[in-house]
C-alpha atoms as a PDB file:
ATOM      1  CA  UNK A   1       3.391 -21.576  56.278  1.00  0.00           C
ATOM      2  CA  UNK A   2       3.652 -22.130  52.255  1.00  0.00           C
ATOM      3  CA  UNK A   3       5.923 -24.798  51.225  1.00  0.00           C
ATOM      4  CA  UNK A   4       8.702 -23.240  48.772  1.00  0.00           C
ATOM      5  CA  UNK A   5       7.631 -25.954  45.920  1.00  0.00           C
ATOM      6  CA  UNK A   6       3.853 -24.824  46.042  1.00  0.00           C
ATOM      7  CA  UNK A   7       4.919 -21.245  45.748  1.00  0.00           C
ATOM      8  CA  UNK A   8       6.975 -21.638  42.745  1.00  0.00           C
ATOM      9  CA  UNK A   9       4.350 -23.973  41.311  1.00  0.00           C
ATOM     10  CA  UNK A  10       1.619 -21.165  42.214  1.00  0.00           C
ATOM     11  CA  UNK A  11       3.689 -18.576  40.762  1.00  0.00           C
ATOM     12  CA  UNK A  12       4.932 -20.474  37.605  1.00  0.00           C
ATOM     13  CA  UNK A  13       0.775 -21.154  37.195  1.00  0.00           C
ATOM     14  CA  UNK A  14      -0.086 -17.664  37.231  1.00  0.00           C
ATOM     15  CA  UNK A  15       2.498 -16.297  35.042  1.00  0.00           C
ATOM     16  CA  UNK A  16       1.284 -19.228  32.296  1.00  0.00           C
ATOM     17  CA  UNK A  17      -2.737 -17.732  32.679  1.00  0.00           C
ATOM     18  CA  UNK A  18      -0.895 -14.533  32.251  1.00  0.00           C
ATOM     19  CA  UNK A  19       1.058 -15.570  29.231  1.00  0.00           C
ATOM     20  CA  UNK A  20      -2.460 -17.237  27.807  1.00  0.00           C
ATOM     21  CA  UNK A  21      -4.812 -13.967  28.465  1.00  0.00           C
ATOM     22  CA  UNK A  22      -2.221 -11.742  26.929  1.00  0.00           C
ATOM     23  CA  UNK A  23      -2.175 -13.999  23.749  1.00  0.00           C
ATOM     24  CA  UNK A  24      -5.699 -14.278  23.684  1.00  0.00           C
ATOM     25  CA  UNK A  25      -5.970 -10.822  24.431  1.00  0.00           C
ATOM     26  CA  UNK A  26      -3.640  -9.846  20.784  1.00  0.00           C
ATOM     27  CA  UNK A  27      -5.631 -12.489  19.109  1.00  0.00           C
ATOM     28  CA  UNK A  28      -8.967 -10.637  19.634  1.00  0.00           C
ATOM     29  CA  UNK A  29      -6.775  -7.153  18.800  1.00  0.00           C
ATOM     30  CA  UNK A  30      -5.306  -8.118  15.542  1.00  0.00           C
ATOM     31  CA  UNK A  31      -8.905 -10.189  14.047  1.00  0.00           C
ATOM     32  CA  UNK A  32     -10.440  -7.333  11.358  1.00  0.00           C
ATOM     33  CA  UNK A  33     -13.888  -5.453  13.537  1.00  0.00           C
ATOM     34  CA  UNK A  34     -16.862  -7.616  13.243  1.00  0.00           C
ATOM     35  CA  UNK A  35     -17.759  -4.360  11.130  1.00  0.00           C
ATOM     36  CA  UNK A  36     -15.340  -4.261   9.063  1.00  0.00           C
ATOM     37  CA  UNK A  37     -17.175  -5.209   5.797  1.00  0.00           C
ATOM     38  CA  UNK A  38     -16.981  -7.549   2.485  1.00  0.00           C
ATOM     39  CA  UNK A  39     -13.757  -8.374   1.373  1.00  0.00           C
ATOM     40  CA  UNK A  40     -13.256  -6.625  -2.224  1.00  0.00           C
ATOM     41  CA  UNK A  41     -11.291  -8.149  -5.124  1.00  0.00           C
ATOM     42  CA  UNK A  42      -9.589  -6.045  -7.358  1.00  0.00           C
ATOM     43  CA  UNK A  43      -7.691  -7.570 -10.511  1.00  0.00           C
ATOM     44  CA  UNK A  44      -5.223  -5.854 -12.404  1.00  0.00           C
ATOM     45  CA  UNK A  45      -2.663  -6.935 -14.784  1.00  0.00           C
ATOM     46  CA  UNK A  46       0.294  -5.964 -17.052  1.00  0.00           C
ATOM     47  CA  UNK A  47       2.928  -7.156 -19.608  1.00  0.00           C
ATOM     48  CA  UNK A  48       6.621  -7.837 -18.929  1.00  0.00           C
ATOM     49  CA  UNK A  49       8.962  -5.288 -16.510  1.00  0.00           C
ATOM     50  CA  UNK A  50      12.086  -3.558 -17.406  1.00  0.00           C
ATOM     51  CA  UNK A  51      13.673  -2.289 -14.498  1.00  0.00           C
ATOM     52  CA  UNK A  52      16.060   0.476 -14.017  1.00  0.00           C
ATOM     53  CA  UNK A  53      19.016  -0.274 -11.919  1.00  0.00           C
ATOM     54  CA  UNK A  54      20.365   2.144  -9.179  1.00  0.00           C
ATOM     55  CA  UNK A  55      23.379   0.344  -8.095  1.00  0.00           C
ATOM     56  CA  UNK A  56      25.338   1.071  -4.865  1.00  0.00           C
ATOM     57  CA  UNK A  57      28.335  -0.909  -6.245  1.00  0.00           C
ATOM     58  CA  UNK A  58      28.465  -1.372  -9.761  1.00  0.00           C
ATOM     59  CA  UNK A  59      28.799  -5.269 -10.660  1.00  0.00           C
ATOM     60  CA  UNK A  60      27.895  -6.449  -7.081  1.00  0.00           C
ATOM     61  CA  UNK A  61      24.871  -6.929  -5.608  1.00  0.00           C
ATOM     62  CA  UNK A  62      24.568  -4.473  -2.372  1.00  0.00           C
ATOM     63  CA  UNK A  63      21.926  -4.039   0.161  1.00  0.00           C
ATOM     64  CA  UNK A  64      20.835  -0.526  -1.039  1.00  0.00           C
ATOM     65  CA  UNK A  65      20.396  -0.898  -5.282  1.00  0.00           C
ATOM     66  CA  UNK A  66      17.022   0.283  -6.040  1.00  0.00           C
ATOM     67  CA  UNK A  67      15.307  -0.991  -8.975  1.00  0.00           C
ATOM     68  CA  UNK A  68      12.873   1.598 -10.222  1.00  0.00           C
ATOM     69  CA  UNK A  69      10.121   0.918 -12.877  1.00  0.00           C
ATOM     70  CA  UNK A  70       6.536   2.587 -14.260  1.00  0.00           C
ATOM     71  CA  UNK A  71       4.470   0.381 -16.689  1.00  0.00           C
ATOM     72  CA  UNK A  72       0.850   0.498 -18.046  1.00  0.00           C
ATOM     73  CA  UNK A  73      -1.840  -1.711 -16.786  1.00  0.00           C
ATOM     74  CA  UNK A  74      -4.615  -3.415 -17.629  1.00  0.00           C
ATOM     75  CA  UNK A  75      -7.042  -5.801 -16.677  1.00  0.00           C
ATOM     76  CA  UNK A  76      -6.608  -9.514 -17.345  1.00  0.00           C
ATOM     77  CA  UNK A  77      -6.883 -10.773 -20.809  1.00  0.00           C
ATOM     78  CA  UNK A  78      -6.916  -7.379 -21.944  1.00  0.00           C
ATOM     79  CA  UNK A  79      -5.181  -4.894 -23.734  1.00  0.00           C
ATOM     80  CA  UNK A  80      -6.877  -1.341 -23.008  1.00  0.00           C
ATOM     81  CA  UNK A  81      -4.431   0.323 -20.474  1.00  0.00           C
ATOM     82  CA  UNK A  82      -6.204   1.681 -17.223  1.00  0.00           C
ATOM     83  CA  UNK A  83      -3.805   3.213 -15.552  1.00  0.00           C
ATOM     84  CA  UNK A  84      -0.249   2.682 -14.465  1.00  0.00           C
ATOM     85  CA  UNK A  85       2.203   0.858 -12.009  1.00  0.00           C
ATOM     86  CA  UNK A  86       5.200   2.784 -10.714  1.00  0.00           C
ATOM     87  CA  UNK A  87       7.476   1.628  -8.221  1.00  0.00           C
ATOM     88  CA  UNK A  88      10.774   0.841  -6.545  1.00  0.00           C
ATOM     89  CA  UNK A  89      12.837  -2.646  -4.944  1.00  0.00           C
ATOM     90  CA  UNK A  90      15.155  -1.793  -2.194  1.00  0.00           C
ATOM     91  CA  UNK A  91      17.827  -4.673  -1.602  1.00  0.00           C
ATOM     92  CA  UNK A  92      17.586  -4.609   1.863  1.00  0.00           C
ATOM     93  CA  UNK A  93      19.495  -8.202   2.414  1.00  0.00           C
ATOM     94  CA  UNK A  94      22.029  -9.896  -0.138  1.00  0.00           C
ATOM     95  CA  UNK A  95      22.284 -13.772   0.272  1.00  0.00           C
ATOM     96  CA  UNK A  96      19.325 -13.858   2.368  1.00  0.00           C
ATOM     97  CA  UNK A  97      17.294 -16.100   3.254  1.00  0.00           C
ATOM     98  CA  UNK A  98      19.961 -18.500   0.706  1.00  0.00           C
ATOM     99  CA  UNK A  99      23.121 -17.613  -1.099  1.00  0.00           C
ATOM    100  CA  UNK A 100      22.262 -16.470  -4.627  1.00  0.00           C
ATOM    101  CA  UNK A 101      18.970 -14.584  -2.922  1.00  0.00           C
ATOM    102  CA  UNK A 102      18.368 -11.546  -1.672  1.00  0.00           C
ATOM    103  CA  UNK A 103      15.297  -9.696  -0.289  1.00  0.00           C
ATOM    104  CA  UNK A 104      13.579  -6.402  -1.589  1.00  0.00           C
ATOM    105  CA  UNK A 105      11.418  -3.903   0.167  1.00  0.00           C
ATOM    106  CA  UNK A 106       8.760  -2.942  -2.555  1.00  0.00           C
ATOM    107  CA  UNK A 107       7.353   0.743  -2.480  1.00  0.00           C
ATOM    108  CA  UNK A 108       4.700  -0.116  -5.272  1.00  0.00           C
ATOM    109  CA  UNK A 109       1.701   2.321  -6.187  1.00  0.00           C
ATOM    110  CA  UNK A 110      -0.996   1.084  -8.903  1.00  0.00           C
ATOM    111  CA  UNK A 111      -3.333   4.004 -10.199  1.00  0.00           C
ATOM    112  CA  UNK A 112      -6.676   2.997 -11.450  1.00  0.00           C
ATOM    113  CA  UNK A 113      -8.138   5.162 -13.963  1.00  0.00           C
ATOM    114  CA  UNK A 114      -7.943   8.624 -12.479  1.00  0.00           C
ATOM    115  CA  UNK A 115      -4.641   9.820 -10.493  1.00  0.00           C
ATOM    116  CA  UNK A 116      -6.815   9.701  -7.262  1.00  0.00           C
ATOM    117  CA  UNK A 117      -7.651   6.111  -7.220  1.00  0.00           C
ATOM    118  CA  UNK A 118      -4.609   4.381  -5.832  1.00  0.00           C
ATOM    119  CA  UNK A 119      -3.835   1.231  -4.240  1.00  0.00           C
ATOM    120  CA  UNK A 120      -0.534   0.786  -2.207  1.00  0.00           C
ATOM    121  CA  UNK A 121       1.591  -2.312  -1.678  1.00  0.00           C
ATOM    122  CA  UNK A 122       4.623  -3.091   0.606  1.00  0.00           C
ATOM    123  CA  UNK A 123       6.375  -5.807   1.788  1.00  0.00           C
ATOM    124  CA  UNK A 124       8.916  -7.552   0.912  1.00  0.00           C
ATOM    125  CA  UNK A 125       9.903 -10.911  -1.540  1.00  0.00           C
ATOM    126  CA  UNK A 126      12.585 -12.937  -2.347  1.00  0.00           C
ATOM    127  CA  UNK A 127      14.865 -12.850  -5.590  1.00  0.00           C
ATOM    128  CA  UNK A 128      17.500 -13.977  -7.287  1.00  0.00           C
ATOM    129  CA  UNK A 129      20.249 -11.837  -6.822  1.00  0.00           C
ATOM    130  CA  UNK A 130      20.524 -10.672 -10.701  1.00  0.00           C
ATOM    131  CA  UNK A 131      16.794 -10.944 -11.747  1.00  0.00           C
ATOM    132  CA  UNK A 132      14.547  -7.816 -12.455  1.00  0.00           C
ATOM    133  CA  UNK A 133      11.549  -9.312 -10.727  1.00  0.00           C
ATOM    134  CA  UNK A 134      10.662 -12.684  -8.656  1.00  0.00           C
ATOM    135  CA  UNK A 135      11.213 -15.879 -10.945  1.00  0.00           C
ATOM    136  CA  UNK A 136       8.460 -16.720 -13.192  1.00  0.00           C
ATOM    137  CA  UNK A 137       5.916 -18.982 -12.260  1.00  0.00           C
ATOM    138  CA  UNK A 138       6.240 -17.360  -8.726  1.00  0.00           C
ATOM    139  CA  UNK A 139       3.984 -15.258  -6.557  1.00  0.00           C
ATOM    140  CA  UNK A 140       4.593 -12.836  -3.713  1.00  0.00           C
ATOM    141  CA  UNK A 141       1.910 -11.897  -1.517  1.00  0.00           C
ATOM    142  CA  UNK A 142       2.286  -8.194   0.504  1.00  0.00           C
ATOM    143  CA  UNK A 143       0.309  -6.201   2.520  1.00  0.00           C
ATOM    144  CA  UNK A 144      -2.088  -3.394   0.773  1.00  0.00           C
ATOM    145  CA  UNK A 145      -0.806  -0.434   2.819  1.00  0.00           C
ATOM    146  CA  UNK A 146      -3.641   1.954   1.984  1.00  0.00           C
ATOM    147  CA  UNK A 147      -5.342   3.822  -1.063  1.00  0.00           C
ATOM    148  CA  UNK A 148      -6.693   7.030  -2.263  1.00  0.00           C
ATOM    149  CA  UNK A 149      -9.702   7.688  -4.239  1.00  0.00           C
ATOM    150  CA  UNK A 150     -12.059   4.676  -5.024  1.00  0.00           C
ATOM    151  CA  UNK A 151      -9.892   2.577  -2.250  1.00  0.00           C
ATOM    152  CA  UNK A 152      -9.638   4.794   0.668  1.00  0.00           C
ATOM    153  CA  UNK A 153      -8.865   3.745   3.499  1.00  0.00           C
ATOM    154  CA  UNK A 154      -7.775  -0.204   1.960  1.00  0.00           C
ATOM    155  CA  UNK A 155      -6.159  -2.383   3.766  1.00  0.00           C
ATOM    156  CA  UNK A 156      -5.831  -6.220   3.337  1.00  0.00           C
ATOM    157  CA  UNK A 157      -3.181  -7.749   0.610  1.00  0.00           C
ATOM    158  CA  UNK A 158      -2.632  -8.576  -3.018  1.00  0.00           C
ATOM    159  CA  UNK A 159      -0.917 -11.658  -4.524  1.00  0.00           C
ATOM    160  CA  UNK A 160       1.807 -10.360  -7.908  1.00  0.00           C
ATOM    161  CA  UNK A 161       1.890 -14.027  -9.609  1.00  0.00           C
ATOM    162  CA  UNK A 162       4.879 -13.476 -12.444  1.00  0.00           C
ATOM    163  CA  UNK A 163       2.884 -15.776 -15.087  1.00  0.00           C
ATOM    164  CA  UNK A 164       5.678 -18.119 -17.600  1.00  0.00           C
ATOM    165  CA  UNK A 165       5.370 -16.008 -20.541  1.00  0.00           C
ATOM    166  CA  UNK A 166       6.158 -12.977 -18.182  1.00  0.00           C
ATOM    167  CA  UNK A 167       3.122 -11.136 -17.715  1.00  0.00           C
ATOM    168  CA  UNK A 168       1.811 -10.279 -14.312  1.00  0.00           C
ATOM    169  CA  UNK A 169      -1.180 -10.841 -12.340  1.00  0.00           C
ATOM    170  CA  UNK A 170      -1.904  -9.260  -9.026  1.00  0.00           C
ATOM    171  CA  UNK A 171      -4.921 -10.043  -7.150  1.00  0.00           C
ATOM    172  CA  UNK A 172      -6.229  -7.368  -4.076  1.00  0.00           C
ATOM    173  CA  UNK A 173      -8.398  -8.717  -1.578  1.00  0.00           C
ATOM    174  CA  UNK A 174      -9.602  -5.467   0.244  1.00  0.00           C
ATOM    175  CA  UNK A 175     -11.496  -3.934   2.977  1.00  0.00           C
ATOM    176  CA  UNK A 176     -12.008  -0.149   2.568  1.00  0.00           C
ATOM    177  CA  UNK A 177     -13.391   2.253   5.224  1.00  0.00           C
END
């Protein structure tokens, strides 16, 4: 006959190796196939953004404005434009994760020379609730959805760093396919 304690104590046992082979198991699933290539950087830059508002309410800040822009780009410490940046914030949250804040789901595409070579970010960032963009001197790192052209099949992420005299940055580290 099995004492009550070492039954509870065998079950609560195998329901921890359960817990620690299901975490190992998403572990293995979520680490990039041992395939999966070199990591590409891609560096593009551009000069100051001037949004255009959508506002749900006028005056107030609303989950739902969309701030919609398109602006040349270039490559850092350069001037020739090689392509273009167009793309949309969605206030999804207003005085999130702080009062004053709010956070933005970005829809942003950045075509590379020809209109087939596209790289696609997501994500969101946090912002003042009245600023165009993040704060300068700040960075927001999202996931590179995909791309077309040159980058099919990217995936990875790209770091936008909003330099002090208001240019931008953004740095792709990539993995095509």
């Amino acid at each position: 006959m099995t004492r009550p304690w070492l039954r509870a104590y065998s079950q609560a046992m195998l329901r921890r190796a359960l817990l620690v082979a299901a975490a190992a198991a998403l572990s293995l699933s979520l680490a990039p196939p041992a395939s999966a290539g070199p990591v590409t950087i891609v560096k593009i830059a551009h000069g100051p953004v001037t949004a255009t508002v959508v506002p749900v309410t006028p005056g107030t800040a609303s989950p739902g404005d969309l701030r919609l822009f398109h602006v040349p780009l270039t490559r850092p410490g350069r001037t020739k434009t090689i392509g273009f940046l167009s793309g949309s914030l969605l206030t999804t949250a207003v005085g999130r994760p702080a009062a004053g804040k709010e956070l933005r789901a970005a829809d942003l595409v950045f075509t590379v020379g020809a209109t087939k070579n596209q790289l696609v970010l997501g994500g969101t960032a946090v912002y003042d609730q009245q600023a165009p963009t993040v704060a300068k001197k700040t960075s927001a790192i999202r996931p590179v959805l995909g791309g077309s052209g040159r980058y099919a099949g990217a995936r990875g992420w790209c770091e936008s760093v909003h330099r002090k005299d208001g240019t931008w940055r953004h740095t792709f580290h990539i993995r095509t396919s």
